[in-house]
C-alpha atoms as a PDB file:
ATOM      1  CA  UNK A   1     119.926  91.210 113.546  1.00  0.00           C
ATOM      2  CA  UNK A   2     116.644  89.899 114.118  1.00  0.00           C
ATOM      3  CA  UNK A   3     112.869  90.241 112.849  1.00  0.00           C
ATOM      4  CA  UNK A   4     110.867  91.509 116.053  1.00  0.00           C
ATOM      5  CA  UNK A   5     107.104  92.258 116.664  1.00  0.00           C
ATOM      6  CA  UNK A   6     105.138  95.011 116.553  1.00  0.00           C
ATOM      7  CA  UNK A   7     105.250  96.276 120.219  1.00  0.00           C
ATOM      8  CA  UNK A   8     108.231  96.242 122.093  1.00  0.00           C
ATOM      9  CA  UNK A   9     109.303  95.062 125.627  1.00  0.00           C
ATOM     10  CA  UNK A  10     110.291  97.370 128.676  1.00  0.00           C
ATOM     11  CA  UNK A  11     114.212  97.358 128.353  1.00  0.00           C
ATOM     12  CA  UNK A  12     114.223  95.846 131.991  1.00  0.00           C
ATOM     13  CA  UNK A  13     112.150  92.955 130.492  1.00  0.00           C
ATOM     14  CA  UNK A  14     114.228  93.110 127.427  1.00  0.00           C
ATOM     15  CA  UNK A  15     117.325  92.672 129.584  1.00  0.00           C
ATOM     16  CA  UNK A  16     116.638  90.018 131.861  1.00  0.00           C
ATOM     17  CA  UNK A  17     114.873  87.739 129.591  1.00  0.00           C
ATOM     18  CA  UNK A  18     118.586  88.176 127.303  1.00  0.00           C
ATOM     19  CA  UNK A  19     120.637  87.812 129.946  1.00  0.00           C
ATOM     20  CA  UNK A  20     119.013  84.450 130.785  1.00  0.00           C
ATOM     21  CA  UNK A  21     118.533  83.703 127.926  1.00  0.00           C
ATOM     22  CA  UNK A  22     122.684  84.273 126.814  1.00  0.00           C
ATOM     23  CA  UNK A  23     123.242  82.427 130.625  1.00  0.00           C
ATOM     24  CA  UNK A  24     121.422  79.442 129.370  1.00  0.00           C
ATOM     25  CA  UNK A  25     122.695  79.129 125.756  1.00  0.00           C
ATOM     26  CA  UNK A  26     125.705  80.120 126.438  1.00  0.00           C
ATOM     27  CA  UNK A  27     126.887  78.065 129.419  1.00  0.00           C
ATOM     28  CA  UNK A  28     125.526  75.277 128.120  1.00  0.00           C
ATOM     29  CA  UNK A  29     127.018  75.479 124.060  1.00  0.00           C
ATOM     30  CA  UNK A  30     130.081  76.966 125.122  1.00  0.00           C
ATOM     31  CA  UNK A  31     130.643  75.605 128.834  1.00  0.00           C
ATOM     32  CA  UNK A  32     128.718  72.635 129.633  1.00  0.00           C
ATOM     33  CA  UNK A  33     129.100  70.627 126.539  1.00  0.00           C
ATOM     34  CA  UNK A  34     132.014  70.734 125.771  1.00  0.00           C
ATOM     35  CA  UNK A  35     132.914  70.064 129.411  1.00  0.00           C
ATOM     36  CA  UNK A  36     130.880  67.137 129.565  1.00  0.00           C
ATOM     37  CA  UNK A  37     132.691  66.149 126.043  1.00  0.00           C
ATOM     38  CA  UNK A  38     135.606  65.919 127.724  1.00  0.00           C
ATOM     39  CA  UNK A  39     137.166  69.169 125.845  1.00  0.00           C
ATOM     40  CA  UNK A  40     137.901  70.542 128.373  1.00  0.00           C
ATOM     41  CA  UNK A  41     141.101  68.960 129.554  1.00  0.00           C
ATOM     42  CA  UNK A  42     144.472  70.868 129.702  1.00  0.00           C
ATOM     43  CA  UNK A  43     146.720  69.002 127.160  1.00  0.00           C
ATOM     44  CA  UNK A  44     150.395  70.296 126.382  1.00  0.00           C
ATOM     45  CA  UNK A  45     150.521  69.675 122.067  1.00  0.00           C
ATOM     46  CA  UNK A  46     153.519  71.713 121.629  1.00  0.00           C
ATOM     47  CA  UNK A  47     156.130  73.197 124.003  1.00  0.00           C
ATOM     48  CA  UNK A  48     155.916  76.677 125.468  1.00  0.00           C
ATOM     49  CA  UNK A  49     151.947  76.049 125.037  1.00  0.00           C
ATOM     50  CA  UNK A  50     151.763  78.360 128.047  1.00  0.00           C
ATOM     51  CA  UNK A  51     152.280  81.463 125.668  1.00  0.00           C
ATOM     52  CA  UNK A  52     148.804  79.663 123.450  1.00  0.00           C
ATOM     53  CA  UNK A  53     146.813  79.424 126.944  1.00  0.00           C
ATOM     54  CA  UNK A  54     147.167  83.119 127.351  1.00  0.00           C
ATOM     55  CA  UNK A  55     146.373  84.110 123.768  1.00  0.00           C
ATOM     56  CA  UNK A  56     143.485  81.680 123.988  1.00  0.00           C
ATOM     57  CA  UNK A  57     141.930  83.427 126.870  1.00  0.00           C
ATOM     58  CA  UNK A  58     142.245  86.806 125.324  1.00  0.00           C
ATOM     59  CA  UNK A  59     140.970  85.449 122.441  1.00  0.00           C
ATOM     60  CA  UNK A  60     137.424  83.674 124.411  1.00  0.00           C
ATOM     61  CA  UNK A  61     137.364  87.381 126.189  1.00  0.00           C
ATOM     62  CA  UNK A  62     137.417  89.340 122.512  1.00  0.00           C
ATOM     63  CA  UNK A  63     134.635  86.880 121.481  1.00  0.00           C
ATOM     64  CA  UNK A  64     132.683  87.878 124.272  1.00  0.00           C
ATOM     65  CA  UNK A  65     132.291  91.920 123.201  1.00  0.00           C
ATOM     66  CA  UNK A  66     130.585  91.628 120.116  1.00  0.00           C
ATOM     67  CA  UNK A  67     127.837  88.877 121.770  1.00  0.00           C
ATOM     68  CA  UNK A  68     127.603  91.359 124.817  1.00  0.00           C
ATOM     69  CA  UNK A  69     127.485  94.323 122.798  1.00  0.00           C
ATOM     70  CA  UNK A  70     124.536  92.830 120.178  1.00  0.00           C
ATOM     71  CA  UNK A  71     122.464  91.803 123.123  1.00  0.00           C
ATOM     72  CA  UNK A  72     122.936  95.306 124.663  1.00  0.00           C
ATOM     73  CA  UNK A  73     121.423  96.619 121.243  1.00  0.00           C
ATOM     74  CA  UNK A  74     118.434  93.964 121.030  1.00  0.00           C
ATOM     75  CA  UNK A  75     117.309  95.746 124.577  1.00  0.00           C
ATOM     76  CA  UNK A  76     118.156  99.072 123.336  1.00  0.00           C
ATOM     77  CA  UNK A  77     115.794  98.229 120.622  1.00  0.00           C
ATOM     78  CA  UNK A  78     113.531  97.044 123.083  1.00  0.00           C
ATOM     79  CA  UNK A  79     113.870  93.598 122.613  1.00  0.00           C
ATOM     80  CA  UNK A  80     115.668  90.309 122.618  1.00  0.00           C
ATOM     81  CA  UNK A  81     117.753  87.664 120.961  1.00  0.00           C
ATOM     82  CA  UNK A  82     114.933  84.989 121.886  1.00  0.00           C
ATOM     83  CA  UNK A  83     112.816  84.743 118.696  1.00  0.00           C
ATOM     84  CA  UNK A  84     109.498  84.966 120.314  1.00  0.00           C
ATOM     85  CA  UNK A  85     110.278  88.549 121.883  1.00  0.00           C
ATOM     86  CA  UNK A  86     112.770  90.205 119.090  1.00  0.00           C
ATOM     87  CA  UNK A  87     112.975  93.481 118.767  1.00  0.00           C
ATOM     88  CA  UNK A  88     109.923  95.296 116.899  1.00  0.00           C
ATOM     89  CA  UNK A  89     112.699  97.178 114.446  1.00  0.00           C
ATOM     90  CA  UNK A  90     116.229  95.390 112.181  1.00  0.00           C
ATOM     91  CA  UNK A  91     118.570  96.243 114.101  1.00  0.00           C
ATOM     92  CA  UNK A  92     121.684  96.937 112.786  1.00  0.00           C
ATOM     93  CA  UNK A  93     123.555  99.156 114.993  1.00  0.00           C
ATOM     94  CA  UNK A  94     126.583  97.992 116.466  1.00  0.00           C
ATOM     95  CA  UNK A  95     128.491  95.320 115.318  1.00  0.00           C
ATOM     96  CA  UNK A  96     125.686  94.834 112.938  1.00  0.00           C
ATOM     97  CA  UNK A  97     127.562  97.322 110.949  1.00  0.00           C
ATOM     98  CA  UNK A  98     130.424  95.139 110.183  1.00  0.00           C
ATOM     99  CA  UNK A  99     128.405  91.438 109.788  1.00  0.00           C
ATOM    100  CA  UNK A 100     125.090  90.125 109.895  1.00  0.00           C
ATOM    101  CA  UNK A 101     125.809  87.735 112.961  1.00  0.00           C
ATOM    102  CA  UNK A 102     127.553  89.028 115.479  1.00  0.00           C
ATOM    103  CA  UNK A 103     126.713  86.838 117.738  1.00  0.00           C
ATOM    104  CA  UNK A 104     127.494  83.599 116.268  1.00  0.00           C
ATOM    105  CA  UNK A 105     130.987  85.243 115.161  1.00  0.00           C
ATOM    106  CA  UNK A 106     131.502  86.174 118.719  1.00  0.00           C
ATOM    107  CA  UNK A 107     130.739  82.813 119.643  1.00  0.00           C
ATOM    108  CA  UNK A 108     132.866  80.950 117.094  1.00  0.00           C
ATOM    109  CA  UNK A 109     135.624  83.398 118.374  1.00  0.00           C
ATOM    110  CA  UNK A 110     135.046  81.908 121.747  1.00  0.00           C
ATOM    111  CA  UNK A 111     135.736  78.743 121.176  1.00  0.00           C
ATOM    112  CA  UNK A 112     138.718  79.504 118.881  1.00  0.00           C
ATOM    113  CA  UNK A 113     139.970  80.955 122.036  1.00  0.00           C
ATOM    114  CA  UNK A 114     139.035  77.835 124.424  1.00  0.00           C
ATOM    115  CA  UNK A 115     140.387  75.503 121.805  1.00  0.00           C
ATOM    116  CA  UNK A 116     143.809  77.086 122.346  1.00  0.00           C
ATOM    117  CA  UNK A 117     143.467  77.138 125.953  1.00  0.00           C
ATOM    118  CA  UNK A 118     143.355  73.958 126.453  1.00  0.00           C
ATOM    119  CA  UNK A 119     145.077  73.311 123.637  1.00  0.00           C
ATOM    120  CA  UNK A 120     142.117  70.739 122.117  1.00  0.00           C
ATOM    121  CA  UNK A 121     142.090  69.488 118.685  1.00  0.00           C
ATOM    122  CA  UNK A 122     138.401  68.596 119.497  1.00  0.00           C
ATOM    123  CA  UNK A 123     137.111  72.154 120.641  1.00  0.00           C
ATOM    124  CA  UNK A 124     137.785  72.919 116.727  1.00  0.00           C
ATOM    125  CA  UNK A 125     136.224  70.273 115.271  1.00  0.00           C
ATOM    126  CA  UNK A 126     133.557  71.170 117.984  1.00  0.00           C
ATOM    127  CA  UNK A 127     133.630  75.058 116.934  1.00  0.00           C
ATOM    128  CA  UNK A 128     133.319  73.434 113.170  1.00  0.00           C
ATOM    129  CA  UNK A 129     130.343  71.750 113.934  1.00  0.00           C
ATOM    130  CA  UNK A 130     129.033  74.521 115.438  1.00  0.00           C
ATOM    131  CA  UNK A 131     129.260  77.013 112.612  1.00  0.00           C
ATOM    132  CA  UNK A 132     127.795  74.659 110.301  1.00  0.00           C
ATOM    133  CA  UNK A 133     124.424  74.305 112.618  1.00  0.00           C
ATOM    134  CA  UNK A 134     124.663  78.026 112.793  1.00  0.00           C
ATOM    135  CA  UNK A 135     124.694  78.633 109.444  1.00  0.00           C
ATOM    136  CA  UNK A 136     122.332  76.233 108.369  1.00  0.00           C
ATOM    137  CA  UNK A 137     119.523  78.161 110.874  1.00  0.00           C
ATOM    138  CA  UNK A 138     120.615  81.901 109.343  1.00  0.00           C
ATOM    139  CA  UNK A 139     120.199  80.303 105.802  1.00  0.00           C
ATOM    140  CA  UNK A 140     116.952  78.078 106.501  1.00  0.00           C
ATOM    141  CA  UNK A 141     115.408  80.218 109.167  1.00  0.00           C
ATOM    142  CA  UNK A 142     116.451  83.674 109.881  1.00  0.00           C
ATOM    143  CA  UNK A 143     117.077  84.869 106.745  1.00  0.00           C
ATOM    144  CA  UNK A 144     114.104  84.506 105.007  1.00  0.00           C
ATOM    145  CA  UNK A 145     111.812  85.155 108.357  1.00  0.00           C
ATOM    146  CA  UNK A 146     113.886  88.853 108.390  1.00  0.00           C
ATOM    147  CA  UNK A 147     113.289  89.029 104.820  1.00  0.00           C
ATOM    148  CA  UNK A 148     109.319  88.861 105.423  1.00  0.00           C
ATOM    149  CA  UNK A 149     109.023  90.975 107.975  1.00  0.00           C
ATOM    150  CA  UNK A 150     111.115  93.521 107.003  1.00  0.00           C
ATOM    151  CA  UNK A 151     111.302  93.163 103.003  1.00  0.00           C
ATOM    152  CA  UNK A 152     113.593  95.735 100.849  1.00  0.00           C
ATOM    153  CA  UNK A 153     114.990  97.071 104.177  1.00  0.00           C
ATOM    154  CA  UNK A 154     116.445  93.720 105.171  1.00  0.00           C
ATOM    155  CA  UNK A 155     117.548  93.411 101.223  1.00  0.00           C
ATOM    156  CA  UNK A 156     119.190  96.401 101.241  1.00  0.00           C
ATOM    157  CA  UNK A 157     121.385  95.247 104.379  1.00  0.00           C
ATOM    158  CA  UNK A 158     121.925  91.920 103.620  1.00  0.00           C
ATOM    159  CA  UNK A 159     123.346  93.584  99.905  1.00  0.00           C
ATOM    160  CA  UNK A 160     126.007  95.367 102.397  1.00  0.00           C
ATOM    161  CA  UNK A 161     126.835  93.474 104.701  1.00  0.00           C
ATOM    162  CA  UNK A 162     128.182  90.184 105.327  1.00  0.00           C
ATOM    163  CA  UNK A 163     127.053  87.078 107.366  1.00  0.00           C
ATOM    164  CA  UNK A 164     130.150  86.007 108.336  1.00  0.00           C
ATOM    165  CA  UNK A 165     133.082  88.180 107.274  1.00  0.00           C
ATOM    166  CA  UNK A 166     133.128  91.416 108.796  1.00  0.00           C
ATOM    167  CA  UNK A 167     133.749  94.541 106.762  1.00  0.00           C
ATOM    168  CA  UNK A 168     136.643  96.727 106.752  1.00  0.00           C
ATOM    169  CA  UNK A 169     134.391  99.995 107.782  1.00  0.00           C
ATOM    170  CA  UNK A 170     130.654 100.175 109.508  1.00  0.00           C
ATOM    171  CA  UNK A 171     127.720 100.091 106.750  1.00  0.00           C
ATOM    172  CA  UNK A 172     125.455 103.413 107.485  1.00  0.00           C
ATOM    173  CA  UNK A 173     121.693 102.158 107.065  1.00  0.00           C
ATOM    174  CA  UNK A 174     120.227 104.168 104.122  1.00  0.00           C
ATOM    175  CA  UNK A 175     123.893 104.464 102.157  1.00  0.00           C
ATOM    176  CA  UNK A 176     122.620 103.238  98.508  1.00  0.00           C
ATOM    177  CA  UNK A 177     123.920  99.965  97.441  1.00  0.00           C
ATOM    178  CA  UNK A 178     126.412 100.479  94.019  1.00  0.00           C
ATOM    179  CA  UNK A 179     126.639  97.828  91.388  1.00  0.00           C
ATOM    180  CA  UNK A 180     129.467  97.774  89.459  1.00  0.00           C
ATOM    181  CA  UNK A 181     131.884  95.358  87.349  1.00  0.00           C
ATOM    182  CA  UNK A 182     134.941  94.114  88.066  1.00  0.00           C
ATOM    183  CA  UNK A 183     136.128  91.768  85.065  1.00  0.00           C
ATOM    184  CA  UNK A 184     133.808  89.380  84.144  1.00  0.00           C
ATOM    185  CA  UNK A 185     131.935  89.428  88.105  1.00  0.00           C
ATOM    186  CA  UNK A 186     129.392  91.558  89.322  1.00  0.00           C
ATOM    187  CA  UNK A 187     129.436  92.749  93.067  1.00  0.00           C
ATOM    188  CA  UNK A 188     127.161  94.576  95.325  1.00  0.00           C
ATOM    189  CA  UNK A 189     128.771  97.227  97.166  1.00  0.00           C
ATOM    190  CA  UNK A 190     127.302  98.555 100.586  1.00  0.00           C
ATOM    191  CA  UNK A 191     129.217 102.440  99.400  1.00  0.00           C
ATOM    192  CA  UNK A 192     128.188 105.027  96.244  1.00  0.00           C
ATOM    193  CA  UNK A 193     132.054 104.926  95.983  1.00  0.00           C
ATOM    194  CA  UNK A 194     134.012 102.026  93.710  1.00  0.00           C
ATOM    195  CA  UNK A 195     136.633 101.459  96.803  1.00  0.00           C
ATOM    196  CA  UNK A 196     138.220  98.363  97.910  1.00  0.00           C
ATOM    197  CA  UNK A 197     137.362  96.006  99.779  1.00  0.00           C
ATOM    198  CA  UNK A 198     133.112  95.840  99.679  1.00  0.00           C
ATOM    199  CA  UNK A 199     131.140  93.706 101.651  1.00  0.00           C
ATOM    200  CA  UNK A 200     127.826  92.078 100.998  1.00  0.00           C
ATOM    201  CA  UNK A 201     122.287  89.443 109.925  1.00  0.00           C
ATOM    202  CA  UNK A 202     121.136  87.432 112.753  1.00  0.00           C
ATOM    203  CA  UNK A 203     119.789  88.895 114.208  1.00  0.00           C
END
C-alpha cells in the first residue's frame, strides 16, 4: 500500500519506472548482495539436501507472485512502488487484502526460499536482518506518511489488516471494523461478524 499524489502517471510510465525500479532493488537486495556476501554458495548441511534445493526454489518462485502482483496493482492504480511517483489512491486490492506489505512478505519469502537452496545458515540471518530494516521503515516512515495523506481511510485498513501476517480471508474496503471482547483483551476485527481468526500496508 502506498500514499500517492494527486495526479497519476500513464500506466506505461507507471510500469516501466516499477519494473526498473523492482530490477534495481531487487537484483541488488536479493541477488547481488548476498552474492557478493558470499551466500550464495551451494553447501550440503544435511543429507538428501537435494529434496530442500527444490522446495527452496519453489519457495523463491511463490515469493515472487505477491511482489509481481502488488506492483501490477500500483500501475493499475496508476502509479508506482517508488515513493516519489505512488499511486494518487491506497491501494489495497490484491494481496493488500490479506497484509499490509506484500511486498516485503514476498520478499522475505524469497529469501526463505534461497536460504534453502543453497542451504545457507547466513541467507537467514541475512533475511532477519532484512525484515528488521523493513519494518523499522513501515513503522518510522510509511505508516504515518499513509496515515497523513489518507487519514481515517488508512485507519480503517490498518484496523483490518495486518502488516505482516496475512489473514485467513481478503478484507473488503468499506466492511465496518467490530470491536469486541474476548476475556480480559480487546481486538479489532476487519468483519461485522465475531468469527475466528481476525486480523488487524506498504504500500
Amino acid at each position: 500500500m502506498s500514499s500517492g499524489t494527486r495526479a497519476g502517471l500513464r500506466r506505461s510510465a507507471a510500469a516501466a519506472i516499477s519494473l526498473a525500479w523492482g530490477v534495481a532493488l531487487g537484483g541488488t537486495f536479493g541477488c547481488l548482495l548476498p552474492y557478493l556476501l558470499g551466500d550464495w554458495r551451494l553447501h550440503q548441511p544435511l543429507p538428501y539436501w537435494t529434496i530442500a534445493r527444490v522446495a527452496g526454489g519453489i519457495i523463491a518462485a511463490a515469493g515472487m507472485v505477491p511482489i509481481a502482483a502488488s506492483f501490477a496493482a500500483f500501475v493499475q492504480a496508476r502509479g508506482t512502488p517508488v515513493p516519489v511517483a505512488s499511486p494518487p489512491r491506497l491501494v489495497v486490492s490484491g494481496f493488500y487484502r490479506y497484509v499490509r506489505n506484500p511486498i516485503y512478505v514476498g520478499f522475505l519469502i524469497v529469501l526463505a526460499g534461497e536460504a534453502l537452496l543453497f542451504g545457507s545458515r547466513a541467507l537467514v540471518e541475512y533475511a532477519a536482518i532484512a525484515w528488521c530494516i523493513g519494518a523499522a521503515a513501515v513503522r518510522w516512515y510509511e505508516e504515518p506518511s499513509l496515515k497523513r495523506k489518507f487519514g481515517p481511510e488508512y485507519e480503517a485498513y490498518r484496523r483490518a489488516v495486518r502488516a505482516w501476517i496475512p489473514r485467513l480471508h481478503p478484507w473488503t474496503p468499506g466492511t465496518p471494523t467490530a470491536t469486541v471482547r474476548h476475556g480480559d483483551r480487546r481486538r479489532s476485527l476487519g468483519e461485522s461478524a465475531p468469527s475466528w481468526p481476525h486480523d488487524e500496508g506498504p504500500r
